[in-house]
Protein backbone atom coordinates (compact mmCIF):
# COMPACT_ATOMS: atom_id res chain seq x y z
CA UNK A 1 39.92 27.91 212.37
CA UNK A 2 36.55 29.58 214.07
CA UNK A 3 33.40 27.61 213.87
CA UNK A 4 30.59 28.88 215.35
CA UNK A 5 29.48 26.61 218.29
CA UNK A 6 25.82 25.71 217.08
CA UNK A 7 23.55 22.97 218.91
CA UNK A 8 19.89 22.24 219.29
CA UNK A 9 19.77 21.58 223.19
CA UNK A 10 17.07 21.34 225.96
CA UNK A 11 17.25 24.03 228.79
CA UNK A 12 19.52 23.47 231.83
CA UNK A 13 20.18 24.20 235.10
CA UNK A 14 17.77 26.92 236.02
CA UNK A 15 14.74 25.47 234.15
CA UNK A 16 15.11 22.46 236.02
CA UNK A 17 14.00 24.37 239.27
CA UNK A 18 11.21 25.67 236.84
CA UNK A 19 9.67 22.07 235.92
CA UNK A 20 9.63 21.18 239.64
CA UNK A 21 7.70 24.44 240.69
CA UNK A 22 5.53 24.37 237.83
CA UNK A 23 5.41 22.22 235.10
CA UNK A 24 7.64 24.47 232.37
CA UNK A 25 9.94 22.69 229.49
CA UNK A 26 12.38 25.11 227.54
CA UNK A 27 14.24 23.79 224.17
CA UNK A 28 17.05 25.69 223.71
CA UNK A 29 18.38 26.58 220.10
CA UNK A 30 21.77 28.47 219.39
CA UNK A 31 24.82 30.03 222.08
CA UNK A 32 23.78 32.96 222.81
CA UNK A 33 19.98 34.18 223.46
CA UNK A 34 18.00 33.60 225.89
CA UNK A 35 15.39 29.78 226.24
CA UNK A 36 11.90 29.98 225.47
CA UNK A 37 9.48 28.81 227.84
CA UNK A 38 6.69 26.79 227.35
CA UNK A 39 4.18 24.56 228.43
CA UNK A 40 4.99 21.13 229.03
CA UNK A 41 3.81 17.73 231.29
CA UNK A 42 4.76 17.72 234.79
CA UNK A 43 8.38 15.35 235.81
CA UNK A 44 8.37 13.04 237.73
CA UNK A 45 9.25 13.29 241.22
CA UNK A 46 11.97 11.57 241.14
CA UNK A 47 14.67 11.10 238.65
CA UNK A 48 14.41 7.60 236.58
CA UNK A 49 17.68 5.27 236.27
CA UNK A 50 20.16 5.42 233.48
CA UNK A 51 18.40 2.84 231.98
CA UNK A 52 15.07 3.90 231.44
CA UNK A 53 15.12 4.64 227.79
CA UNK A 54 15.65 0.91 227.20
CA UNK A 55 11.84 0.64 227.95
CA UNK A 56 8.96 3.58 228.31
CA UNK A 57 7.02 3.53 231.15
CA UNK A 58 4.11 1.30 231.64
CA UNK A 59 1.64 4.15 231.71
CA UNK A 60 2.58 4.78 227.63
CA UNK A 61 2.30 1.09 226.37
CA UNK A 62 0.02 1.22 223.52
CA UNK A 63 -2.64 -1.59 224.15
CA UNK A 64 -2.33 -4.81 222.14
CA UNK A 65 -3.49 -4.74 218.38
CA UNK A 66 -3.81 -6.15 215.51
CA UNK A 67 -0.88 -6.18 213.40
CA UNK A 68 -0.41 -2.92 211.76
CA UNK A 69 -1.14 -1.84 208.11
CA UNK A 70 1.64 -1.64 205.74
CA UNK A 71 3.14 2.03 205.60
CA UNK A 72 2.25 3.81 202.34
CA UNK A 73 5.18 4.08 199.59
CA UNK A 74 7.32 7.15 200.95
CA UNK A 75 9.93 9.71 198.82
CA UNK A 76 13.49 8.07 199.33
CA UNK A 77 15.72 10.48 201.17
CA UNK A 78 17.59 12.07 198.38
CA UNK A 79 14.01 13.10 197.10
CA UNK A 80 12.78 14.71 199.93
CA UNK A 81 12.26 18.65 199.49
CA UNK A 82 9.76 19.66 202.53
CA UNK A 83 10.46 18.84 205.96
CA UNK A 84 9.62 19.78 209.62
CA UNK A 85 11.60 20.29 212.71
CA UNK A 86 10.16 20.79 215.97
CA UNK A 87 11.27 19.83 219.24
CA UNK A 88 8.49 21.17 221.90
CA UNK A 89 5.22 22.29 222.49
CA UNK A 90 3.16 19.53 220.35
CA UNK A 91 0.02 20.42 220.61
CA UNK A 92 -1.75 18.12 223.38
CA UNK A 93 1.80 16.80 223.59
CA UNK A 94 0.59 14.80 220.07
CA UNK A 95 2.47 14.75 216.75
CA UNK A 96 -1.43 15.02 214.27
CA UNK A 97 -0.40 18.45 213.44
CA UNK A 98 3.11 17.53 211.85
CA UNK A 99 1.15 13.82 209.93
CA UNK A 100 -1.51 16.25 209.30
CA UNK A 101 1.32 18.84 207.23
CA UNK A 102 2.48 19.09 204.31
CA UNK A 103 5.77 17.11 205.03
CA UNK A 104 8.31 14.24 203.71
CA UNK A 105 10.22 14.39 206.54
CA UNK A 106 9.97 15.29 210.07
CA UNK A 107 12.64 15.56 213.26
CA UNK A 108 10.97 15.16 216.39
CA UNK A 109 12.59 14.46 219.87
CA UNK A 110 12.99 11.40 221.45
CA UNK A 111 10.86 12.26 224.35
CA UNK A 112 7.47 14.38 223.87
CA UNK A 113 9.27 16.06 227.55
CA UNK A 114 12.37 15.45 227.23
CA UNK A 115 12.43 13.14 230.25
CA UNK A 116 10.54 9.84 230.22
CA UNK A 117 7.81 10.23 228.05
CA UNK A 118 8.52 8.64 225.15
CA UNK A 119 7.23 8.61 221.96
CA UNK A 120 5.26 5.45 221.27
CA UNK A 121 5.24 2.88 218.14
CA UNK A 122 1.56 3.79 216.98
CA UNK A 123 2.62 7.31 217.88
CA UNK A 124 4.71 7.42 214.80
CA UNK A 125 3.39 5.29 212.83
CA UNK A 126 0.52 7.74 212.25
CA UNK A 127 3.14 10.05 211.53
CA UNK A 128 4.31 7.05 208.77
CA UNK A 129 1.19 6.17 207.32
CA UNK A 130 0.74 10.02 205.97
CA UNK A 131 3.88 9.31 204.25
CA UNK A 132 6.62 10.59 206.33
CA UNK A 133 10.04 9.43 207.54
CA UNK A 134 10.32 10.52 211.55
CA UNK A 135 13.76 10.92 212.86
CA UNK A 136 14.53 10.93 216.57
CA UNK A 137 16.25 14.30 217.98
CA UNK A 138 19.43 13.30 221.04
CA UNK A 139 22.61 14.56 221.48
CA UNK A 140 25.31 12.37 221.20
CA UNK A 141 28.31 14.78 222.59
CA UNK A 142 26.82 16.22 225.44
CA UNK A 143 23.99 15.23 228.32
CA UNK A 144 21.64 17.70 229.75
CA UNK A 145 20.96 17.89 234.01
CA UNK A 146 17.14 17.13 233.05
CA UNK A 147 17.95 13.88 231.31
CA UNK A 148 16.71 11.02 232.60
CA UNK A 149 20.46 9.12 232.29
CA UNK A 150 22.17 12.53 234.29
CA UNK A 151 21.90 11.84 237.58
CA UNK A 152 23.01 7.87 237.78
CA UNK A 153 25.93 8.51 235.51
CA UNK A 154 27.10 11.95 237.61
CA UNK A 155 26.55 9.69 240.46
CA UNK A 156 28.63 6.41 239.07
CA UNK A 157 30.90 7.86 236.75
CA UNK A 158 30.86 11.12 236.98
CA UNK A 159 34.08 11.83 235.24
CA UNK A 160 32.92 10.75 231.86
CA UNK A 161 31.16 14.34 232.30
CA UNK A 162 33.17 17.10 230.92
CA UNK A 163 32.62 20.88 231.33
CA UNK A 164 29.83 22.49 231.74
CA UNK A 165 28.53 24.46 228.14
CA UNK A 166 29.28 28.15 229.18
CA UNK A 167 26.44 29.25 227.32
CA UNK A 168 23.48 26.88 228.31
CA UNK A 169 24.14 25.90 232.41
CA UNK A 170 22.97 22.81 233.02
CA UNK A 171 24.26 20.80 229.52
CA UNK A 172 27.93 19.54 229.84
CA UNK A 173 30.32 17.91 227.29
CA UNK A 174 31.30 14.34 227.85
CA UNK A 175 34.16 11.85 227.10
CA UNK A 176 31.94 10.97 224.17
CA UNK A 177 34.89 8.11 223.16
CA UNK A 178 34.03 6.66 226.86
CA UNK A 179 32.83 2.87 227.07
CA UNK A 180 30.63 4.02 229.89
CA UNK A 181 29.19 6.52 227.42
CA UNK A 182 27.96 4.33 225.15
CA UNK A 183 26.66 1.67 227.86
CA UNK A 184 24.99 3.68 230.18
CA UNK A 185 23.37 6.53 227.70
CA UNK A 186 23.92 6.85 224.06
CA UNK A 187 22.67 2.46 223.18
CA UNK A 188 19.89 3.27 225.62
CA UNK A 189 19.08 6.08 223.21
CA UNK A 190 19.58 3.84 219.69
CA UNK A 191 17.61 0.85 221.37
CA UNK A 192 14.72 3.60 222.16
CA UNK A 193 14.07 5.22 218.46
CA UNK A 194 14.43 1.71 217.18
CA UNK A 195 11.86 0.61 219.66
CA UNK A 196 9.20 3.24 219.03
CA UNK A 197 9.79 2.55 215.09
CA UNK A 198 11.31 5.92 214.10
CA UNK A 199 12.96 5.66 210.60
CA UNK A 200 16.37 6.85 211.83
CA UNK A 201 18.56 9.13 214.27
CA UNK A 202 19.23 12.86 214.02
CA UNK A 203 22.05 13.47 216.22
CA UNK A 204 23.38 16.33 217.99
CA UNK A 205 26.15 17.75 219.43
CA UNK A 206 28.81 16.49 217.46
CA UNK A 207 30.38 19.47 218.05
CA UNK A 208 31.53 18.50 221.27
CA UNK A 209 34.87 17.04 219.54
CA UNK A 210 35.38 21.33 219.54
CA UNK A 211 34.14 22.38 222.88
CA UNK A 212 35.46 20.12 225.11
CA UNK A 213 37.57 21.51 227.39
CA UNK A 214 41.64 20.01 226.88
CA UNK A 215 41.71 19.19 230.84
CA UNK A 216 38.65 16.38 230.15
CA UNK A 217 40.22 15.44 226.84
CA UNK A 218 42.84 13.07 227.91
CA UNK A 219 45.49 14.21 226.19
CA UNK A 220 44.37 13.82 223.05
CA UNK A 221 44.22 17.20 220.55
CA UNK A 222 41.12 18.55 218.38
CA UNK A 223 42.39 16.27 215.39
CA UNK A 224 42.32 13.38 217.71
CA UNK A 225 38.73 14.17 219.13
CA UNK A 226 37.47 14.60 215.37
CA UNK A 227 38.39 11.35 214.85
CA UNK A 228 37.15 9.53 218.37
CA UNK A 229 33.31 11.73 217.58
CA UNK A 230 33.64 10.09 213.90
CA UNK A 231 34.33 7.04 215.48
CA UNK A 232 31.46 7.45 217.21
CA UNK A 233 29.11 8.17 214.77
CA UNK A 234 30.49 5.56 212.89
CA UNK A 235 29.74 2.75 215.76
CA UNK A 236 26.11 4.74 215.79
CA UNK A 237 25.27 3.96 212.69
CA UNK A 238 27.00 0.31 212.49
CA UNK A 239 24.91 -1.03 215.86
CA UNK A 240 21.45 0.89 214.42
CA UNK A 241 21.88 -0.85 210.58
CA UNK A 242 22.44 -4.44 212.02
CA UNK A 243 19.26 -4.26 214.05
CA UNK A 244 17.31 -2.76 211.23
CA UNK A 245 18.80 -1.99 207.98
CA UNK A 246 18.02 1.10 206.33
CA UNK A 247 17.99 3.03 209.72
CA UNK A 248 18.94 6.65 208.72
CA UNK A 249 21.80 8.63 210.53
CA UNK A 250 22.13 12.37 210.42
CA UNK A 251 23.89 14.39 212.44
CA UNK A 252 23.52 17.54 212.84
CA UNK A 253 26.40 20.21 212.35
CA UNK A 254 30.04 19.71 212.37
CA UNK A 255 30.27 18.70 208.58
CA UNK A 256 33.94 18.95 208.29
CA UNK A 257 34.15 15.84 209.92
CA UNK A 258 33.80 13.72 206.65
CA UNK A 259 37.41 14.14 206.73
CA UNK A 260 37.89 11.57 209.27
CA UNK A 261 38.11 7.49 208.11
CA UNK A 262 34.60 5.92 208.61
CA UNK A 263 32.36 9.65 208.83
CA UNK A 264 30.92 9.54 204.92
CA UNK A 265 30.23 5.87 205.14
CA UNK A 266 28.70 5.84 208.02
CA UNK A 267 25.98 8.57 207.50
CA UNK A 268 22.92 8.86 205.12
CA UNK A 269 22.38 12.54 205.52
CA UNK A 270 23.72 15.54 207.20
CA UNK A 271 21.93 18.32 208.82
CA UNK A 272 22.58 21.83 209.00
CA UNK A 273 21.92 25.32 210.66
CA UNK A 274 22.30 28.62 209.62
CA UNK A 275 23.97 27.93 206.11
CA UNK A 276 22.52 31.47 204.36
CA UNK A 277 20.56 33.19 207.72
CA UNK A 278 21.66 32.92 211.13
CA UNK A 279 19.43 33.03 214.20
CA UNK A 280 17.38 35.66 213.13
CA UNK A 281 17.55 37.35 210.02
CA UNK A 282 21.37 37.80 209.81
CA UNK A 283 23.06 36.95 206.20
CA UNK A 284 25.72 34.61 207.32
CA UNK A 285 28.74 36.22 205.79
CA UNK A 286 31.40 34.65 208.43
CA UNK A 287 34.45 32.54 206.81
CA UNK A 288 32.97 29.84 208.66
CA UNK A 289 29.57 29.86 206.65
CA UNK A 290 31.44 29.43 203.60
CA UNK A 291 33.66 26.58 204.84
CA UNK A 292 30.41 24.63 206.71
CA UNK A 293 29.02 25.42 203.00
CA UNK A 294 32.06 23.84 201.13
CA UNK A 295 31.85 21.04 203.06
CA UNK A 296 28.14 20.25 202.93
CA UNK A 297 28.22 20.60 199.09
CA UNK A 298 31.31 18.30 199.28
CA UNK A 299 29.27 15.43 201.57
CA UNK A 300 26.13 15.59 198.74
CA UNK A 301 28.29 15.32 196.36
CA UNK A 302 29.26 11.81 198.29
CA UNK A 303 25.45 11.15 197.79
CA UNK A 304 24.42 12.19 201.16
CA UNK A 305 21.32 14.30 201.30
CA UNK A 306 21.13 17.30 202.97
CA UNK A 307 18.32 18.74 205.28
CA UNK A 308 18.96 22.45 205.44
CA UNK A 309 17.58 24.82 208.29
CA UNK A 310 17.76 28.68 208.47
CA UNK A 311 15.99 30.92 211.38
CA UNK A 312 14.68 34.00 209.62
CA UNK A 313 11.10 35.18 209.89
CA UNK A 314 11.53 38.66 207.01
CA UNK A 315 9.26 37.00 203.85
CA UNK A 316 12.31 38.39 201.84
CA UNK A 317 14.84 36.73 204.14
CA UNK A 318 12.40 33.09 203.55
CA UNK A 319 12.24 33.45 200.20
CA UNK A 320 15.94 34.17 199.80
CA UNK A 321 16.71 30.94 202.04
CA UNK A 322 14.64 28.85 200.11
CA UNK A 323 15.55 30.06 196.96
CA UNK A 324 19.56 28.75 197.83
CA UNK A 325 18.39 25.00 199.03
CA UNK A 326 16.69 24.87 195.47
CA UNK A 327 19.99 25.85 193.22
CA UNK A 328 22.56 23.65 195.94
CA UNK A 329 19.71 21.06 196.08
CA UNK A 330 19.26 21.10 199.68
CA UNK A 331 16.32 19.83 201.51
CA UNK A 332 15.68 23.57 203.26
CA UNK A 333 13.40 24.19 206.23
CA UNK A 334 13.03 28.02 207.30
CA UNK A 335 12.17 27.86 210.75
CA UNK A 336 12.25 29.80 214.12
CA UNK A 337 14.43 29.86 216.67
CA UNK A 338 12.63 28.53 219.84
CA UNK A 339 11.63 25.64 217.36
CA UNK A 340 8.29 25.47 219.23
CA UNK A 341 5.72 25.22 216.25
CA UNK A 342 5.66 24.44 212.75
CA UNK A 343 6.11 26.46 209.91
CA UNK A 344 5.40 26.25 205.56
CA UNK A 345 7.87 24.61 203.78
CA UNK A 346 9.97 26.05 201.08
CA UNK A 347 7.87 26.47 197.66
């Protein structure tokens, strides 16, 4: 069965040489077109330790306070009909512009750089107290070169990374099912957004159970993987709700996956791309867009709610997008591609 291979990922291999000359972060957004560039804050000069997202760096501590006001009464989930999705170029690296929109919801990345930078507690609570739920953008199947985890974990256990994403250099599939996975990168991640108060995780790359090659899979076969990347999510979703209950998980993509034991339960929401327009302006008329479509009907049905996103930038193409998320009671975004700014939400 042909899915497309779909992913929001950070640029790779080449771009890294790019931040190190001069300052440049690229998000990446689909398989096949070319990153956008754009301004970013300079790395560091040297690479931090596969532990650093367990605390951000002293330089971003927000100074002691008093204790903060109670967040204003926000839509639950399943109510939420306008929401934002960027993933670089904040303006002044800040999130005002997204508190300051017209939004329930909003996906940000874990990192205003993608490196070390985290985003701080009274960073979103601002976000909070204009009455939106912030969810915190990492992949989950895969680990970019420009991560700060990437170069300790090529260096002490290097086979836990897979092959290398033909389509975006520099971003490589893992042994997601890997102890050393979870220890050394993805808790790291969890402990982080829990840390910096984000309402819950939106997770990438759970594709990966597709696109890793069979040589790094251990012998196990694509229905086997499915079940080790629900498994995953799954143990996601379990360590996140102990520590603070009502922590949201949505991943992104892959929603044929509620087919394994422990997926549906373990997930609030799911995300997806390119249900009615694909990356940009094309009707998605593949099989596949019918069967992701079956299957994302089938998971709200399960209660789940469902934050849509379509790259188009034709009004007619908008307004077609947006009229679809109304009748299958999606959350819908319309967005575009480089997801570098924001854009109106669906009427």
């Amino acid at each position: 069965m042909r899915r497309r291979r779909r992913g929001i990922v950070l640029a790779g291999l080449t771009v890294v040489a790019a931040l190190a000359a001069g300052g440049i972060l690229v998000t990446r957004t689909g398989t096949d077109r070319a990153p956008t560039a754009a301004a970013s804050p300079a790395v560091p000069s040297s690479p931090p330790s596969a532990s650093a997202p367990a605390s951000a760096p002293a330089t971003s501590a927000p100074a002691a306070s008093a204790a903060p006001r109670p967040l204003p009464p926000r839509p639950a989930p399943g109510r939420i009909t306008r929401w934002a999705y960027q993933l670089q170029d904040y303006p002044g690296g800040r999130l005002d512009h997204i508190a300051a929109g017209p939004y329930q919801l909003a996906v940000v990345d874990l990192a205003r750089d993608a490196h070390t930078d985290y985003f701080r507690p009274d960073e979103i609570r601002r976000v909070q107290a204009a009455g939106q739920r912030v969810l915190a953008y990492f992949e989950i199947g895969s680990i970019e070169d420009f991560r700060p985890e990437y170069p300790a974990l090529r260096r002490d256990a290097g086979d836990v990374i897979g092959n290398e994403w033909a389509d975006w250099p520099g971003e490589y599939f893992v042994r997601y099912w890997d102890e050393r996975w979870w220890q050394r990168v993805l808790r790291g991640r969890v402990d982080q957004a829990l840390r910096a108060g984000f309402d819950g995780a939106y997770l990438d790359t759970p594709l990966a159970y597709e696109e890793l090659d069979p040589g790094y899979a251990q012998g196990r076969d694509r229905a086997a993987l499915g079940r080790e990347m629900a498994a995953l999510i799954a143990r996601i979703s379990a360590y996140a709700k102990q520590r603070r209950p009502g922590f949201l998980i949505v991943p992104q993509n892959s929603p044929e996956l509620r087919r394994f034991p422990g997926y549906t339960a373990a997930i609030d929401g799911i995300a997806m791309e390119e249900l009615f327009f694909r990356a940009t302006d094309e009707p998605c008329r593949e099989d596949f867009c019918a069967e992701n479509l079956a299957d994302t009907r089938a998971l709200r049905d399960a209660g789940k709610f469902v934050l849509g996103v379509d790259y188009a930038t034709r009004p007619a193409d908008i307004r077609s997008a947006c009229g679809r998320y109304r009748r299958e009671r999606f959350a819908g975004t319309v967005t575009v591609l480089a997801l570098d700014r924001l854009t109106q939400p669906c009427p």
